[in-house]
PDB file of N, CA and C in Angstrom:
ATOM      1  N   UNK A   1       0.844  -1.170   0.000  1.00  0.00           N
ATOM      2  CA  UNK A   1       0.000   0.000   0.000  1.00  0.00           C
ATOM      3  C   UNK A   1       0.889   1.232   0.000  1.00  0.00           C
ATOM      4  N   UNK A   2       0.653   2.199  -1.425  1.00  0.00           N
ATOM      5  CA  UNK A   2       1.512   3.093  -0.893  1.00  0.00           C
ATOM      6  C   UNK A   2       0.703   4.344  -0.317  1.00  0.00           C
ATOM      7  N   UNK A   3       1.306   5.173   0.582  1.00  0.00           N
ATOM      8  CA  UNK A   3       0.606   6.321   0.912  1.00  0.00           C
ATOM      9  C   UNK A   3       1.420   7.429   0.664  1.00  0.00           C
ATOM     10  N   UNK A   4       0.581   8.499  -0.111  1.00  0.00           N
ATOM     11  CA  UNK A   4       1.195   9.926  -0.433  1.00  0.00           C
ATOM     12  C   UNK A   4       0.424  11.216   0.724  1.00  0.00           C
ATOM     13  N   UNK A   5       0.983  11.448   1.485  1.00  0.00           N
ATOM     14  CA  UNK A   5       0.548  12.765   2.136  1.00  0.00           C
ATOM     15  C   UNK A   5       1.202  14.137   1.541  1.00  0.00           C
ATOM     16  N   UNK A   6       0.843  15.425   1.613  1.00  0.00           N
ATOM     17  CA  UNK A   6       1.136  16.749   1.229  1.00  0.00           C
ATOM     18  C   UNK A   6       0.282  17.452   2.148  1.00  0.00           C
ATOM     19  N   UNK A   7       2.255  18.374   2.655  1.00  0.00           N
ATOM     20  CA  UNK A   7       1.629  19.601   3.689  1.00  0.00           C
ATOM     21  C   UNK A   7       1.687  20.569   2.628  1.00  0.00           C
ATOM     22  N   UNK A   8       0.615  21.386   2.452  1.00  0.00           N
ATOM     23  CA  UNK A   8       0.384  22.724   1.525  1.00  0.00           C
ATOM     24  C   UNK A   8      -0.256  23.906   2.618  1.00  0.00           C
ATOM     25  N   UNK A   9       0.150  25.113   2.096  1.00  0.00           N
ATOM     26  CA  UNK A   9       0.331  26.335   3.045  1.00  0.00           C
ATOM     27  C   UNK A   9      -1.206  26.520   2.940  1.00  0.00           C
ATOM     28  N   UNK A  10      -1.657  27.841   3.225  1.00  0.00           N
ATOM     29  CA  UNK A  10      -1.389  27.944   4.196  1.00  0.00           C
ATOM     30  C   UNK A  10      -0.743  27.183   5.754  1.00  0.00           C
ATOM     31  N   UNK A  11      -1.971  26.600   5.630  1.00  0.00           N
ATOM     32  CA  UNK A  11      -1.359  25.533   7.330  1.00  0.00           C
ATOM     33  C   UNK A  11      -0.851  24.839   7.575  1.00  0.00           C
ATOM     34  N   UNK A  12       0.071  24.730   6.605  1.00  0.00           N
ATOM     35  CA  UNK A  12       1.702  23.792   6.928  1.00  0.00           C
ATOM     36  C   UNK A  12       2.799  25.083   7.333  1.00  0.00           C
ATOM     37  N   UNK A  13       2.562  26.547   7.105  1.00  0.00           N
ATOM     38  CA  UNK A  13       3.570  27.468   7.528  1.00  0.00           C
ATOM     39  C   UNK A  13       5.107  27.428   6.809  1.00  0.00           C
ATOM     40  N   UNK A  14       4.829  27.046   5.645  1.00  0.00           N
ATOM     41  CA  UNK A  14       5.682  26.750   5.232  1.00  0.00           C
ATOM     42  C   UNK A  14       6.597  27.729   4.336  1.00  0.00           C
ATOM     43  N   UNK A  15       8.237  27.983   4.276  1.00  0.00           N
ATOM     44  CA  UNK A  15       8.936  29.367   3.857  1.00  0.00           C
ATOM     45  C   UNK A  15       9.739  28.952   3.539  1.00  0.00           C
ATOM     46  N   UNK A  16       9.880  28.402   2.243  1.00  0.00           N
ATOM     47  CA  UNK A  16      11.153  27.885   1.326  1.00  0.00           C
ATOM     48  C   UNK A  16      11.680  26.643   1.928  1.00  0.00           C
ATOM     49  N   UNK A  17      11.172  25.551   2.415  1.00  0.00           N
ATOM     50  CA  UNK A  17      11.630  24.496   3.191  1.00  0.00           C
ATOM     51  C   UNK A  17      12.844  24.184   2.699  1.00  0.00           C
ATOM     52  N   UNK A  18      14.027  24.445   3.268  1.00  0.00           N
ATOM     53  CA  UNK A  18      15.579  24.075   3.027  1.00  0.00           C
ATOM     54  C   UNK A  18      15.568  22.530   3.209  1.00  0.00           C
ATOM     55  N   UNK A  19      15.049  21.777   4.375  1.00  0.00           N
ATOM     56  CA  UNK A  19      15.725  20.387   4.999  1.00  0.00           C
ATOM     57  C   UNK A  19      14.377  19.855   5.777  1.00  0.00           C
ATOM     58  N   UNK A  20      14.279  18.736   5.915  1.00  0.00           N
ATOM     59  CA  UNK A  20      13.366  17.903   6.778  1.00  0.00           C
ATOM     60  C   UNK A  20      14.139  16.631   6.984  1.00  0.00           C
ATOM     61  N   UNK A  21      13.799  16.289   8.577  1.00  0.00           N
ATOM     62  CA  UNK A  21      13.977  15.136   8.432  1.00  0.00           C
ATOM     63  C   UNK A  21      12.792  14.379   9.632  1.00  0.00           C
ATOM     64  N   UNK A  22      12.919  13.150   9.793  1.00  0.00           N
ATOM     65  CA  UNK A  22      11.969  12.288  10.586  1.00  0.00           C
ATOM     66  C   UNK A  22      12.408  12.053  11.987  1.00  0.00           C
ATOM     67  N   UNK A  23      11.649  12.006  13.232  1.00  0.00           N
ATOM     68  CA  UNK A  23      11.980  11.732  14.005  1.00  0.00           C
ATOM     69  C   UNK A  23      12.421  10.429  14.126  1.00  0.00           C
ATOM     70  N   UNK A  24      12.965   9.809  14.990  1.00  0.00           N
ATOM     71  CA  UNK A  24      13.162   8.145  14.975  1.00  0.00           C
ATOM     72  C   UNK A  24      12.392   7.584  14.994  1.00  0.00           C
ATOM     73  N   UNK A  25      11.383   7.773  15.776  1.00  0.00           N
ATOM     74  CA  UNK A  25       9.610   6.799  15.989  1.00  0.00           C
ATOM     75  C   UNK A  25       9.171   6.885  14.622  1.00  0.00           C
ATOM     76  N   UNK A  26       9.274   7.724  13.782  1.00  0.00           N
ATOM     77  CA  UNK A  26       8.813   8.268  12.364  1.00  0.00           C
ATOM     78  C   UNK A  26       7.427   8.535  12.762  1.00  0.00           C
ATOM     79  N   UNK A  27       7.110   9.115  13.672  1.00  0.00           N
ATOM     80  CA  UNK A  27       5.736  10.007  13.741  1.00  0.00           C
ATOM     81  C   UNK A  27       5.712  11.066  13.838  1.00  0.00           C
ATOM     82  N   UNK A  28       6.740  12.161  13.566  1.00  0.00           N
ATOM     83  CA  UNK A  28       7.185  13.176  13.346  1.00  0.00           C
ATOM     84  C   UNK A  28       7.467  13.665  12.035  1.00  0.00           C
ATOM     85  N   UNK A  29       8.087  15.032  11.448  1.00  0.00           N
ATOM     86  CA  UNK A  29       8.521  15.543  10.552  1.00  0.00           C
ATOM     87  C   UNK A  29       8.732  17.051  11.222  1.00  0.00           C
ATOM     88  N   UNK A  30      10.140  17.511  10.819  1.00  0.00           N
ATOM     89  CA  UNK A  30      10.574  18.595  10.990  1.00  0.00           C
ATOM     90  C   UNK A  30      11.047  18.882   9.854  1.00  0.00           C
ATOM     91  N   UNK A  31      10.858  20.410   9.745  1.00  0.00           N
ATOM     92  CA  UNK A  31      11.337  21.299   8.496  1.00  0.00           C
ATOM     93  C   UNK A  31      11.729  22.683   9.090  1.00  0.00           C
ATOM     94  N   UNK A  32      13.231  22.527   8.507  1.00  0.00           N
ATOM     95  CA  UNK A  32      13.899  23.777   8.932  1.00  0.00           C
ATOM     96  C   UNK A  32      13.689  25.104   7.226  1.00  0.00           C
ATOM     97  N   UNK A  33      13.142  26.428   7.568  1.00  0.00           N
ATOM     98  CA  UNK A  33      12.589  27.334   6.255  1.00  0.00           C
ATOM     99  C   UNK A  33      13.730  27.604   6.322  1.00  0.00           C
ATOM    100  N   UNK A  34      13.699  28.202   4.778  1.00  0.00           N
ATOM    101  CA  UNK A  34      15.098  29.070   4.722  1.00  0.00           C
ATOM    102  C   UNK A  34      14.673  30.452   4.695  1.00  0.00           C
ATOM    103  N   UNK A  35      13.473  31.006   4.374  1.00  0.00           N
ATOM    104  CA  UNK A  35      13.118  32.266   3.990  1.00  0.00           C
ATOM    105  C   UNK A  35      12.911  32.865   5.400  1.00  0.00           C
ATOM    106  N   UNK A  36      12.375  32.501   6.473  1.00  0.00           N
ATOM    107  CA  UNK A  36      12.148  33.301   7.796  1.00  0.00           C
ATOM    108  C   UNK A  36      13.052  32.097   9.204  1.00  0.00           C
ATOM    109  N   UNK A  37      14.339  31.664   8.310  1.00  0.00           N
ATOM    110  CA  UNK A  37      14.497  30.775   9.300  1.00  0.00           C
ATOM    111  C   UNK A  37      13.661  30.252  10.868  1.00  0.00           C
ATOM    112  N   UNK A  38      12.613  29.221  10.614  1.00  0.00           N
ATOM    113  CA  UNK A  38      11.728  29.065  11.621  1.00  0.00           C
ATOM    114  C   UNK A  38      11.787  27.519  11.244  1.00  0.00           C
ATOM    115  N   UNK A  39      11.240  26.896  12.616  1.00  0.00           N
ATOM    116  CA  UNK A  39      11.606  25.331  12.736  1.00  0.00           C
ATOM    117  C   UNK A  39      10.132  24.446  12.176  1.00  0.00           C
ATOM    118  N   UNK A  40       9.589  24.166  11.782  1.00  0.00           N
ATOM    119  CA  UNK A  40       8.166  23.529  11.841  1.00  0.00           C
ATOM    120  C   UNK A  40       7.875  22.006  11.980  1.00  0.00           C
ATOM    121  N   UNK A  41       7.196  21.926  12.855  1.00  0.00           N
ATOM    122  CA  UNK A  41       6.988  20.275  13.299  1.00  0.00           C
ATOM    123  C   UNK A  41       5.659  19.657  13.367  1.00  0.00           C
ATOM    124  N   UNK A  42       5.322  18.207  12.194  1.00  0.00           N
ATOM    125  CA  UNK A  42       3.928  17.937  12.114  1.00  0.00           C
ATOM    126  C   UNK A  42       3.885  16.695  12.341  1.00  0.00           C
ATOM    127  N   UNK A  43       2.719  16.530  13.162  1.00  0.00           N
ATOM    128  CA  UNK A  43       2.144  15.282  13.268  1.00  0.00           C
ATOM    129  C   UNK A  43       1.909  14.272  12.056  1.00  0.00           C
ATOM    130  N   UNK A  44       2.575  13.232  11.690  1.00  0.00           N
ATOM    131  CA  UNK A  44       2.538  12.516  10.446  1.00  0.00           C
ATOM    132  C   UNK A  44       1.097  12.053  10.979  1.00  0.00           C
ATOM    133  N   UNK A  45       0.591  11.261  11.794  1.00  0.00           N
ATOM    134  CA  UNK A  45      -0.708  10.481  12.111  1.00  0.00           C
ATOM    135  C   UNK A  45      -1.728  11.042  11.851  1.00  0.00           C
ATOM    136  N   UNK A  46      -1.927  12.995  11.988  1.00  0.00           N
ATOM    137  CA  UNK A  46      -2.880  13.235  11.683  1.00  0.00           C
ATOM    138  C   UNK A  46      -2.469  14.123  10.496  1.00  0.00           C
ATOM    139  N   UNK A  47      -1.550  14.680   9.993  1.00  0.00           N
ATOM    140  CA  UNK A  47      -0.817  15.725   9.471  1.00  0.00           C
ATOM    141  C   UNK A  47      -1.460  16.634   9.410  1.00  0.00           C
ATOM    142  N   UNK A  48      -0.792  17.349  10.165  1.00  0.00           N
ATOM    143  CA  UNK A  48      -1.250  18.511  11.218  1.00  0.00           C
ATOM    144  C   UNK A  48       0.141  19.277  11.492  1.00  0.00           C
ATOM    145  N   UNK A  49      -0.283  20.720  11.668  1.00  0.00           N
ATOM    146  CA  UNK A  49       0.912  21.328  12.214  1.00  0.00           C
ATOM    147  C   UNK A  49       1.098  21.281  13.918  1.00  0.00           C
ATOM    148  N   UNK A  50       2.168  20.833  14.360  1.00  0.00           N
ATOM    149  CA  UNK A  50       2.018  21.055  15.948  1.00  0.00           C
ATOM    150  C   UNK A  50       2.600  22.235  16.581  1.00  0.00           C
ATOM    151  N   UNK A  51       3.609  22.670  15.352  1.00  0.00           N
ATOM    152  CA  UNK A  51       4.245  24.224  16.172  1.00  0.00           C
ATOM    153  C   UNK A  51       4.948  24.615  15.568  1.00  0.00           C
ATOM    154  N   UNK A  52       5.500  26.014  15.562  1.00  0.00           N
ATOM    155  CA  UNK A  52       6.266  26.887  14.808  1.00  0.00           C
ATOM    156  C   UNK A  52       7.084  27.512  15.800  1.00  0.00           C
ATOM    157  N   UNK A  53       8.977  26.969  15.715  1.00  0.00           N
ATOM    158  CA  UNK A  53       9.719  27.406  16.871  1.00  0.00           C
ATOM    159  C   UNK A  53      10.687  28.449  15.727  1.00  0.00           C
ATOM    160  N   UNK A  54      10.326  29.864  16.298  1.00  0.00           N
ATOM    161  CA  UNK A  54      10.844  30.875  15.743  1.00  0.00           C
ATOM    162  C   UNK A  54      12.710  31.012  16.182  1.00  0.00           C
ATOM    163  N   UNK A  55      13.545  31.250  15.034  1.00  0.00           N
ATOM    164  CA  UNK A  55      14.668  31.396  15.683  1.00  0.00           C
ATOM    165  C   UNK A  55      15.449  32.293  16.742  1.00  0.00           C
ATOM    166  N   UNK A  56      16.656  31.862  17.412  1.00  0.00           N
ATOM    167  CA  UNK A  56      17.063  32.332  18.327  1.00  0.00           C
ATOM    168  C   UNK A  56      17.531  33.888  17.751  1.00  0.00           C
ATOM    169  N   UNK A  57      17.470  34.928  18.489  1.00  0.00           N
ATOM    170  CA  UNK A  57      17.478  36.402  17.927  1.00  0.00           C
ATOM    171  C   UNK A  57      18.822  36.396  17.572  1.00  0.00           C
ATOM    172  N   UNK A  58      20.034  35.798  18.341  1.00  0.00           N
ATOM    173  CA  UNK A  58      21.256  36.203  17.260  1.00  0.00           C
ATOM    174  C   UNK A  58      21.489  35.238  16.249  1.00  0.00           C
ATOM    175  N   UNK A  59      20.432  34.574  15.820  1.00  0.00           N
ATOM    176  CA  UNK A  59      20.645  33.571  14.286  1.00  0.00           C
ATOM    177  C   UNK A  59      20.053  34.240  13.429  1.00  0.00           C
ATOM    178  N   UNK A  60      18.966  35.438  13.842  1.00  0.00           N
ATOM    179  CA  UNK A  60      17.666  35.819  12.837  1.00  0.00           C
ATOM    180  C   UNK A  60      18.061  35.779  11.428  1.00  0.00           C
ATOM    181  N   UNK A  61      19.511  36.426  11.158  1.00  0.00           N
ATOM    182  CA  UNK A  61      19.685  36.985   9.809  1.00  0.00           C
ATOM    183  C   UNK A  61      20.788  35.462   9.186  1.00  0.00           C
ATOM    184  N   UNK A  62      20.548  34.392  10.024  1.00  0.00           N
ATOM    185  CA  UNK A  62      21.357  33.044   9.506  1.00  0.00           C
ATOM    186  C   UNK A  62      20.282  32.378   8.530  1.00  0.00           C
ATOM    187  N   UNK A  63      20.735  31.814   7.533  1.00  0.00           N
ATOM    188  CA  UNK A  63      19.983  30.702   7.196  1.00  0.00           C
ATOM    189  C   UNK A  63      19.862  28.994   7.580  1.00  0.00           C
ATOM    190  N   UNK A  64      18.824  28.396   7.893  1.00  0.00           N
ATOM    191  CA  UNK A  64      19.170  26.794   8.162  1.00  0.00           C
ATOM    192  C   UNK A  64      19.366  25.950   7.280  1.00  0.00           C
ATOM    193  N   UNK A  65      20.908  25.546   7.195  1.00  0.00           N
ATOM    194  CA  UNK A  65      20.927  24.601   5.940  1.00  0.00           C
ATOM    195  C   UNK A  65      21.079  23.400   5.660  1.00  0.00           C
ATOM    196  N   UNK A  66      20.852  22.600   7.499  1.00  0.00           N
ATOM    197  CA  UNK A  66      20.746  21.222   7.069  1.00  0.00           C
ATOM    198  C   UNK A  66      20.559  21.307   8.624  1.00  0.00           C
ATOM    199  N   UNK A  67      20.045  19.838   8.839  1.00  0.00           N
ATOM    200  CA  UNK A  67      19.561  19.396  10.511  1.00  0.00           C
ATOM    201  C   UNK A  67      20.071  17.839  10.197  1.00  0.00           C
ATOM    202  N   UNK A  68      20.038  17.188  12.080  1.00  0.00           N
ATOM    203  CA  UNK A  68      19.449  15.729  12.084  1.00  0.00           C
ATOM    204  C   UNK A  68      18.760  15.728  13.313  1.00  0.00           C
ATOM    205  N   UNK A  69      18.407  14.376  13.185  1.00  0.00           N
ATOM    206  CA  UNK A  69      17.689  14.142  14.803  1.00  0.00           C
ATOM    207  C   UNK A  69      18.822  13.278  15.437  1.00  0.00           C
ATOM    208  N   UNK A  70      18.889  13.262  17.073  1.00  0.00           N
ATOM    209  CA  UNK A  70      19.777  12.271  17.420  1.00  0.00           C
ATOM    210  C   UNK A  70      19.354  10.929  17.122  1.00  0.00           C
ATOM    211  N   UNK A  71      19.590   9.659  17.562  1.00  0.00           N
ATOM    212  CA  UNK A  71      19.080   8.407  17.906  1.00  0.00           C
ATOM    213  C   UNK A  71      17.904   8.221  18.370  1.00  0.00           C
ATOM    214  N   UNK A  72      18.302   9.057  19.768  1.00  0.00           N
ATOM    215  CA  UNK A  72      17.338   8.797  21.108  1.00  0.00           C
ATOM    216  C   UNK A  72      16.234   9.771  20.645  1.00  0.00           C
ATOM    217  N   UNK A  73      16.250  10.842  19.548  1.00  0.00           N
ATOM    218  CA  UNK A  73      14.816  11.797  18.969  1.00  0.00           C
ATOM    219  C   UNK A  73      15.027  12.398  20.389  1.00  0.00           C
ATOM    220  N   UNK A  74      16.443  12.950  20.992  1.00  0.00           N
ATOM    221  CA  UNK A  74      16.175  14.338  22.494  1.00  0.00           C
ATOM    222  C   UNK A  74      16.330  15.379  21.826  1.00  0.00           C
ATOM    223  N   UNK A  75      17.494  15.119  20.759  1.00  0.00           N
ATOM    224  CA  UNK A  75      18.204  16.119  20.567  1.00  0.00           C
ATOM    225  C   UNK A  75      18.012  16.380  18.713  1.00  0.00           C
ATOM    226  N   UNK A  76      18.225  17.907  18.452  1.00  0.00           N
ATOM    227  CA  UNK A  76      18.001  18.491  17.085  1.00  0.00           C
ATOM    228  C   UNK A  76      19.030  19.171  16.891  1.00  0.00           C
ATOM    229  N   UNK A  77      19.993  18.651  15.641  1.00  0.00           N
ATOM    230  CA  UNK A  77      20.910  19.929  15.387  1.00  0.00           C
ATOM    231  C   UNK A  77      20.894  21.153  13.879  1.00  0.00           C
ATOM    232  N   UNK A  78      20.795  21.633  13.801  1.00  0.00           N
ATOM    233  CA  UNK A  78      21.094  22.438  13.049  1.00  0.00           C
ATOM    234  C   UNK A  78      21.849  23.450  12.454  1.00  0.00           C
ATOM    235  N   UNK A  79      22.708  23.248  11.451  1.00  0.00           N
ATOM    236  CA  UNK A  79      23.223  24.052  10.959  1.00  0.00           C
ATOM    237  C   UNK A  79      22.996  25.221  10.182  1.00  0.00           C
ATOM    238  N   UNK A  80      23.259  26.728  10.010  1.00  0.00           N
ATOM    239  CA  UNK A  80      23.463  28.040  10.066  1.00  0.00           C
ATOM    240  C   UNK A  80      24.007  28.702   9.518  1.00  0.00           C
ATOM    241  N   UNK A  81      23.752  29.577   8.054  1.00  0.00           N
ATOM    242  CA  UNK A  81      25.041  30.706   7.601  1.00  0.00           C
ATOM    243  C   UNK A  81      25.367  29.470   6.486  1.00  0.00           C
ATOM    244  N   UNK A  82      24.560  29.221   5.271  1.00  0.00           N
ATOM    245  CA  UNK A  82      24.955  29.121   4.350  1.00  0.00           C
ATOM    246  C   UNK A  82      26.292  29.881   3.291  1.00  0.00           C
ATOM    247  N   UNK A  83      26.099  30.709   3.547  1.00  0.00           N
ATOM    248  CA  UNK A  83      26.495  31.745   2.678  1.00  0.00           C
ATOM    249  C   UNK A  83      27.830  32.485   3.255  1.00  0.00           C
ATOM    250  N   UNK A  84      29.059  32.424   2.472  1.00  0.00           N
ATOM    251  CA  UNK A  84      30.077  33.156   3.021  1.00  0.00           C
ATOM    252  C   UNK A  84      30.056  34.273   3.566  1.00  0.00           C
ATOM    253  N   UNK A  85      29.290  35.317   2.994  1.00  0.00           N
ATOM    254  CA  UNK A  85      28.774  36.864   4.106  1.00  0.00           C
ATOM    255  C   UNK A  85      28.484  36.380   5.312  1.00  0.00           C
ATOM    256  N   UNK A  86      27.831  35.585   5.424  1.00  0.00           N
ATOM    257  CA  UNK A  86      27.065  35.512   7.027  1.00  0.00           C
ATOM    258  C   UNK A  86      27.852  34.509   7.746  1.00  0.00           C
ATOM    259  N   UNK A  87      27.849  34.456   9.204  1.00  0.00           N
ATOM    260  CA  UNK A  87      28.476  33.982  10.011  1.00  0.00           C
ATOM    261  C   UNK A  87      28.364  32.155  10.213  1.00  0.00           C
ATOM    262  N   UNK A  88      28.542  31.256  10.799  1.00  0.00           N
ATOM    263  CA  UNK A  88      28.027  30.223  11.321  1.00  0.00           C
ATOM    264  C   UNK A  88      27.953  29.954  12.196  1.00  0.00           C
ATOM    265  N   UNK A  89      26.571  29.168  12.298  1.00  0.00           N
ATOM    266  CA  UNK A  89      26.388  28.467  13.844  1.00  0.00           C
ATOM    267  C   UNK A  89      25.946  27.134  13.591  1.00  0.00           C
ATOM    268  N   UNK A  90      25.825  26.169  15.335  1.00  0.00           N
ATOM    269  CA  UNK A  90      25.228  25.072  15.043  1.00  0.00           C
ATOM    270  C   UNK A  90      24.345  25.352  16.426  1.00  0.00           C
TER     271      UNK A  90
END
């Protein structure tokens, strides 16, 4: 059986999606935007948005250009500052 889902905006919040990836349980999905760097995280079971984590104020003007999840799904990293002008972070 295959299944196709699609998050479409409005209410997916969605701003140039750079990266996604799955939580470990795979009942998750995160998407890091590139256009308002902001984090977005949806419920695959119902697909649904569950939240919009706005970035930290000294990243505002970074872009996110790649993530993972840990193992254990505690921890999220993300990388910052595509672009040689701008600085990097993780």
């Amino acid at each position: 059986v295959e299944r196709v889902n699609a998050l479409t905006n409005p209410s997916a919040q969605l701003d140039k999606p750079q990266h996604a990836v799955f939580t470990p349980d795979g009942e998750k999905l995160i998407v890091a935007n590139w256009e308002n760097q902001t984090v977005t995280i949806y419920d695959l079971g119902e697909m649904k948005l569950l939240t919009v984590i706005p970035p930290p104020s000294h990243l505002r003007s970074q872009k996110p250009h790649g993530m993972a999840v840990s193992p254990c799904g505690n921890f999220l990293a993300i990388a910052y500052g595509a672009a040689k002008r701008f600085g990097r972070a993780l």
